[in-house]
Structure formats: C-alpha cells, structure tokens
C-alpha atoms as a PDB file:
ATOM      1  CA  UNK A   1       0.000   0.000   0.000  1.00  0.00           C
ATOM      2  CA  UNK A   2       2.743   2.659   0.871  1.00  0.00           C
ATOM      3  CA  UNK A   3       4.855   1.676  -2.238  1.00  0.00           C
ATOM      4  CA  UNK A   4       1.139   2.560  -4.752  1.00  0.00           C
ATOM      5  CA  UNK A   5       0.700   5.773  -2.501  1.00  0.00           C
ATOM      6  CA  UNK A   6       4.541   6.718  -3.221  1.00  0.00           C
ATOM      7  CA  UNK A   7       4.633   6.104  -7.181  1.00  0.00           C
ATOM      8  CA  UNK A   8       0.773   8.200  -7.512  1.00  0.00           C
ATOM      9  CA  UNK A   9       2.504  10.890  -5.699  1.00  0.00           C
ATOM     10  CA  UNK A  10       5.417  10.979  -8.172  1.00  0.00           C
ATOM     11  CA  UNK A  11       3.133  10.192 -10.892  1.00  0.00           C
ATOM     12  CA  UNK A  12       1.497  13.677  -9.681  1.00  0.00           C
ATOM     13  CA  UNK A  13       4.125  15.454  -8.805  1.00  0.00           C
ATOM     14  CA  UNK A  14       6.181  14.658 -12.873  1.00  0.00           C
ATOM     15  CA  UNK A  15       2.733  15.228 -14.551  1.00  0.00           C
ATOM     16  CA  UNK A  16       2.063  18.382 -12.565  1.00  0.00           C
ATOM     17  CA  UNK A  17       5.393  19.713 -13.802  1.00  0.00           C
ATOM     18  CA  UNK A  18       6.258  18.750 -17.259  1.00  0.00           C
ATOM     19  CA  UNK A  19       2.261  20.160 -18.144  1.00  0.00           C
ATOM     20  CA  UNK A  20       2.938  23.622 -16.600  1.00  0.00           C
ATOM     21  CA  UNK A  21       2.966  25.200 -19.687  1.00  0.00           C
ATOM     22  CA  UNK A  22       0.790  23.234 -21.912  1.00  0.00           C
ATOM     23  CA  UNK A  23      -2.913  24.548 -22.865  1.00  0.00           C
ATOM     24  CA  UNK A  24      -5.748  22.375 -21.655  1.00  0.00           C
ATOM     25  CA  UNK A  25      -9.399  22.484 -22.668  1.00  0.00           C
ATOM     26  CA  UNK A  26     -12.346  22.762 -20.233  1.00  0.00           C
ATOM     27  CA  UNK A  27     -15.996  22.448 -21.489  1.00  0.00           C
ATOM     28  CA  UNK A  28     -15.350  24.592 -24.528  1.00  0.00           C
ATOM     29  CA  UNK A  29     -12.883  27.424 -22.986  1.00  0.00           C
ATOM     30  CA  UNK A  30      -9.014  26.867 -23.114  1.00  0.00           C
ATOM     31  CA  UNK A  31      -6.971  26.888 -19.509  1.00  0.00           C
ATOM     32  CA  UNK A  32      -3.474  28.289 -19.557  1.00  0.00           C
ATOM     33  CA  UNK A  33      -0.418  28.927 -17.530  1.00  0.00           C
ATOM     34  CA  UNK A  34       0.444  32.334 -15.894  1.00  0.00           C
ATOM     35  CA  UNK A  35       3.173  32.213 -18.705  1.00  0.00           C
ATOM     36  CA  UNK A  36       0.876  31.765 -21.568  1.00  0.00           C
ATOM     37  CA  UNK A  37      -1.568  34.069 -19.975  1.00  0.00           C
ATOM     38  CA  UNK A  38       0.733  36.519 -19.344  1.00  0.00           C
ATOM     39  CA  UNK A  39       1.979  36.414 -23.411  1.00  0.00           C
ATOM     40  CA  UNK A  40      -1.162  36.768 -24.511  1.00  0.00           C
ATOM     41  CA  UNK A  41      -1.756  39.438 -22.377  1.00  0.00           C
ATOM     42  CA  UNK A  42       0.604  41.884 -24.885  1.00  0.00           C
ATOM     43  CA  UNK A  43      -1.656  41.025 -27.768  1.00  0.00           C
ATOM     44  CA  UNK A  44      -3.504  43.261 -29.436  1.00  0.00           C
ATOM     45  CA  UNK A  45      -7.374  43.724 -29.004  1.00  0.00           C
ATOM     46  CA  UNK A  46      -7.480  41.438 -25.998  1.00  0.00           C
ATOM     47  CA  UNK A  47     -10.145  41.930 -23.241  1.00  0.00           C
ATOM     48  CA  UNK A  48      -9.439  41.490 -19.946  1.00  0.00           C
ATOM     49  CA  UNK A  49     -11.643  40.253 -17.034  1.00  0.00           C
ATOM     50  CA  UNK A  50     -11.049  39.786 -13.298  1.00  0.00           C
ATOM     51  CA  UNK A  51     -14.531  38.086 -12.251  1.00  0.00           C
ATOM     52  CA  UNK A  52     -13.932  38.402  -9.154  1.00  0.00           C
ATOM     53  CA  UNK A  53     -15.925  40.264  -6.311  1.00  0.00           C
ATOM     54  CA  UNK A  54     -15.308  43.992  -6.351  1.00  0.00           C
ATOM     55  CA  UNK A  55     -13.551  43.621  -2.738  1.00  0.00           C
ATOM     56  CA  UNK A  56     -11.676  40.931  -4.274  1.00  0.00           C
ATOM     57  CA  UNK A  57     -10.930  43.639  -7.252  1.00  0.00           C
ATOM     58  CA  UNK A  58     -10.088  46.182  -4.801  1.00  0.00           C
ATOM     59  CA  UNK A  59      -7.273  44.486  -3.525  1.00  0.00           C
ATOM     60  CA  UNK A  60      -5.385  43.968  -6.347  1.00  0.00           C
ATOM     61  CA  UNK A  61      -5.850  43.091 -10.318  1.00  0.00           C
ATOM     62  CA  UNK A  62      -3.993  41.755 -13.152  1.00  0.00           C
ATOM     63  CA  UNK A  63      -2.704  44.731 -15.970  1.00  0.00           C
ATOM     64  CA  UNK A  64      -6.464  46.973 -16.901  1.00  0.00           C
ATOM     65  CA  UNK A  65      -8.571  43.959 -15.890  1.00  0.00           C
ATOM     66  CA  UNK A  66     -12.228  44.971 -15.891  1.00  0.00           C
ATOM     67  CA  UNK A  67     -14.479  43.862 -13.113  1.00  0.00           C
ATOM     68  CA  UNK A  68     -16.971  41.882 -13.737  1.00  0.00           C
ATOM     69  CA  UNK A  69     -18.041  39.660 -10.589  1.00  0.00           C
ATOM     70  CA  UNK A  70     -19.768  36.564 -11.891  1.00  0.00           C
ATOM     71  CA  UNK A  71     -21.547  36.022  -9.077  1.00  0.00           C
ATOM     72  CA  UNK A  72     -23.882  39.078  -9.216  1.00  0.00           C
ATOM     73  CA  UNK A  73     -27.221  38.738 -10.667  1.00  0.00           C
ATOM     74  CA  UNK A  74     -26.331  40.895 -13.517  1.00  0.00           C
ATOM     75  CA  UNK A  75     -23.100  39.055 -14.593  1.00  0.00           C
ATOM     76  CA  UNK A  76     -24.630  38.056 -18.070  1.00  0.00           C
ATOM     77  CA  UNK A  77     -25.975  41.453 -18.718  1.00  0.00           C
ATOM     78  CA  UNK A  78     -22.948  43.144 -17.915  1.00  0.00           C
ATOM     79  CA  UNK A  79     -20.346  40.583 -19.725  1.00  0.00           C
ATOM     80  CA  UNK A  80     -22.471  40.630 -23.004  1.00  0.00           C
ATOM     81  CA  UNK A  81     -21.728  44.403 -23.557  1.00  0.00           C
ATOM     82  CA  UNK A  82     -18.305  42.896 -24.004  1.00  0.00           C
ATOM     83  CA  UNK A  83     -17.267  42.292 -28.163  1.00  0.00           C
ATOM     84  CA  UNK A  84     -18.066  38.272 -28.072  1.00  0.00           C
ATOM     85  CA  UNK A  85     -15.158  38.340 -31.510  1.00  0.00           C
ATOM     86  CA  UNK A  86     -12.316  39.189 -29.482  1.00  0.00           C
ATOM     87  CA  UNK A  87     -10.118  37.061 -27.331  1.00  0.00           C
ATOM     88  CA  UNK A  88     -10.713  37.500 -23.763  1.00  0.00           C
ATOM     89  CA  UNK A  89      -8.671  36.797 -20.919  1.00  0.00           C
ATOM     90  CA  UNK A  90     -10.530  36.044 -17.574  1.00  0.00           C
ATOM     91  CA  UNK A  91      -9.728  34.886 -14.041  1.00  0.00           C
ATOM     92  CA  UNK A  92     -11.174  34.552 -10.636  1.00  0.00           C
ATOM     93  CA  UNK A  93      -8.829  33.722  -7.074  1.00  0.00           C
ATOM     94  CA  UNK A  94      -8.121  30.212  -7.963  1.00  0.00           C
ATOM     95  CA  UNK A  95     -10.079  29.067 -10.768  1.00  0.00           C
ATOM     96  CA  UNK A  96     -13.585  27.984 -10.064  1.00  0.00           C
ATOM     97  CA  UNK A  97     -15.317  30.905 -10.333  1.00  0.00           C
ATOM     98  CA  UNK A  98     -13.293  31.564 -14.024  1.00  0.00           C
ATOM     99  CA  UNK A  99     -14.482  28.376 -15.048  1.00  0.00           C
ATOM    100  CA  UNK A 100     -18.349  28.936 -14.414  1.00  0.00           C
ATOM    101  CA  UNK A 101     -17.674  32.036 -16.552  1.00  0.00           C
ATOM    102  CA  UNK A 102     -16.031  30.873 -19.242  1.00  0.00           C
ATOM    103  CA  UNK A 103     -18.736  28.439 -20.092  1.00  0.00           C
ATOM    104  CA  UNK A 104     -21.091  30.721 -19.620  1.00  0.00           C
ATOM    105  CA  UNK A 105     -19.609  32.986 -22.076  1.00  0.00           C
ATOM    106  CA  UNK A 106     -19.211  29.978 -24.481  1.00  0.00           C
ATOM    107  CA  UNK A 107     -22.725  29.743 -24.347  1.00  0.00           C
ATOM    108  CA  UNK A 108     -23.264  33.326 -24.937  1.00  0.00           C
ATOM    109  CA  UNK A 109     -21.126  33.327 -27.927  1.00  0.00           C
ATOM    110  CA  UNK A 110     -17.961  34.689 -26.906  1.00  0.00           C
ATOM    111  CA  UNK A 111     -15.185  33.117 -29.736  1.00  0.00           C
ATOM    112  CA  UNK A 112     -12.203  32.743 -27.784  1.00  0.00           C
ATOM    113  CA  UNK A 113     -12.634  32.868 -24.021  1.00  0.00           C
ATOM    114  CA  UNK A 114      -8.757  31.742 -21.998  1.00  0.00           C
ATOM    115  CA  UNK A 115      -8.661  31.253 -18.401  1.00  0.00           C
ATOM    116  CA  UNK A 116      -5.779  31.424 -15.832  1.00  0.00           C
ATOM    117  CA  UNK A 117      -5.020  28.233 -14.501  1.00  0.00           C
ATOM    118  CA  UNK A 118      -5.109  28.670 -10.667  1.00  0.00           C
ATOM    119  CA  UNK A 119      -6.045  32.207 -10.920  1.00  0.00           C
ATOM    120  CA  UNK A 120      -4.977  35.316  -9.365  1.00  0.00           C
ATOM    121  CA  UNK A 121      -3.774  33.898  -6.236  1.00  0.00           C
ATOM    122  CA  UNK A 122      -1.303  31.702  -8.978  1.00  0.00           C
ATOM    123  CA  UNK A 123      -0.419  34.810 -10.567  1.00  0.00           C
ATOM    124  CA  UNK A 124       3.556  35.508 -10.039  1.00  0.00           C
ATOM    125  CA  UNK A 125       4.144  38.679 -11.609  1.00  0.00           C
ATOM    126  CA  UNK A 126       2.185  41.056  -9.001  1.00  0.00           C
END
C-alpha cells in the first residue's frame, strides 16, 4: 500500500510539472499557464476580465482587468456588452469561479474565451 501511494505521488508530482505550460481544454474554454496568460496578455485587441468580487478587485488586479463579478445577478448582462469576436482573458482567485464564466460565455457566444489556470492567487508577476 505505501509503495502505490509513493509512485501516484510521483506520478502527480512529474505530470504536474512537465504540463505547466501546456494549454488544456475545459468544457469549450481553453486553460493556460500564468506564462501563456501573461503572453497573450501583450496582444492586441485582448479583453481582460477579473470576475472576481469587487472587494476581491479592490485588492489587487492583473494589468487593466475589468471587473466583472460573476456572481452578481447581472453578470450576463454586464459581460455581453463585451465584443463576443475578441479574445478575452478572464480569471477569478483560484479558478472555479473563471471556469463557471467561461462556459457561460461559451454559451453566450464569446469566440475565444482563456482562463488562468489557478487564478490570481497563482499569478507571479504582481
């Protein structure tokens, strides 16, 4: 039993590593490292989106994120004045909240919608 415990761990812990950097999928939206994120973040014609809570906002953003907490009752309303052609970039604190959005923006017809794996609390360049 301990030597199955000790090869998942390092199974985990290689894995964890060596896809860092990689882009992953989730229901529709793509997932990316702070790396990628932060590339893509000096492209032009991006949109950027902290959906965080205002508070959360408050004490501290990523670059000329705009605020739009999805987990007010007028999250939809307020995220579809956004242009649904253009690449946006969104994250919440850690990644759950990001991830609701993003699919709920797929299904509003945003094009390309990327999130930040892990969020802002995985965000390194502050």
């Amino acid at each position: 039993m301990r030597i199955l415990l000790f090869v998942g761990v390092l199974l985990m812990a290689s894995c964890s590593e060596s896809q860092v950097d990689e882009v992953v999928e989730k229901a529709g939206h793509q997932v990316v490292s702070a790396e990628m994120f932060k590339e893509m973040l000096a492209e032009e014609g991006i949109q950027l989106v902290d959906v965080r809570t205002s508070a959360e906002y408050g004490g501290g953003t990523i670059g000329e994120a705009q605020n739009v907490d999805v987990l007010a009752s007028d999250f939809s309303t307020q995220i579809a004045k956004l242009d649904k052609s253009k690449k946006t970039l969104i994250f919440c604190k850690s990644g759950g909240r990001s991830g609701r959005a993003g699919v709920m923006m797929e299904e509003m017809g945003f094009e390309t919608v990327i999130d930040l794996s892990g969020g802002y609390s995985s965000w390194p360049y502050k």
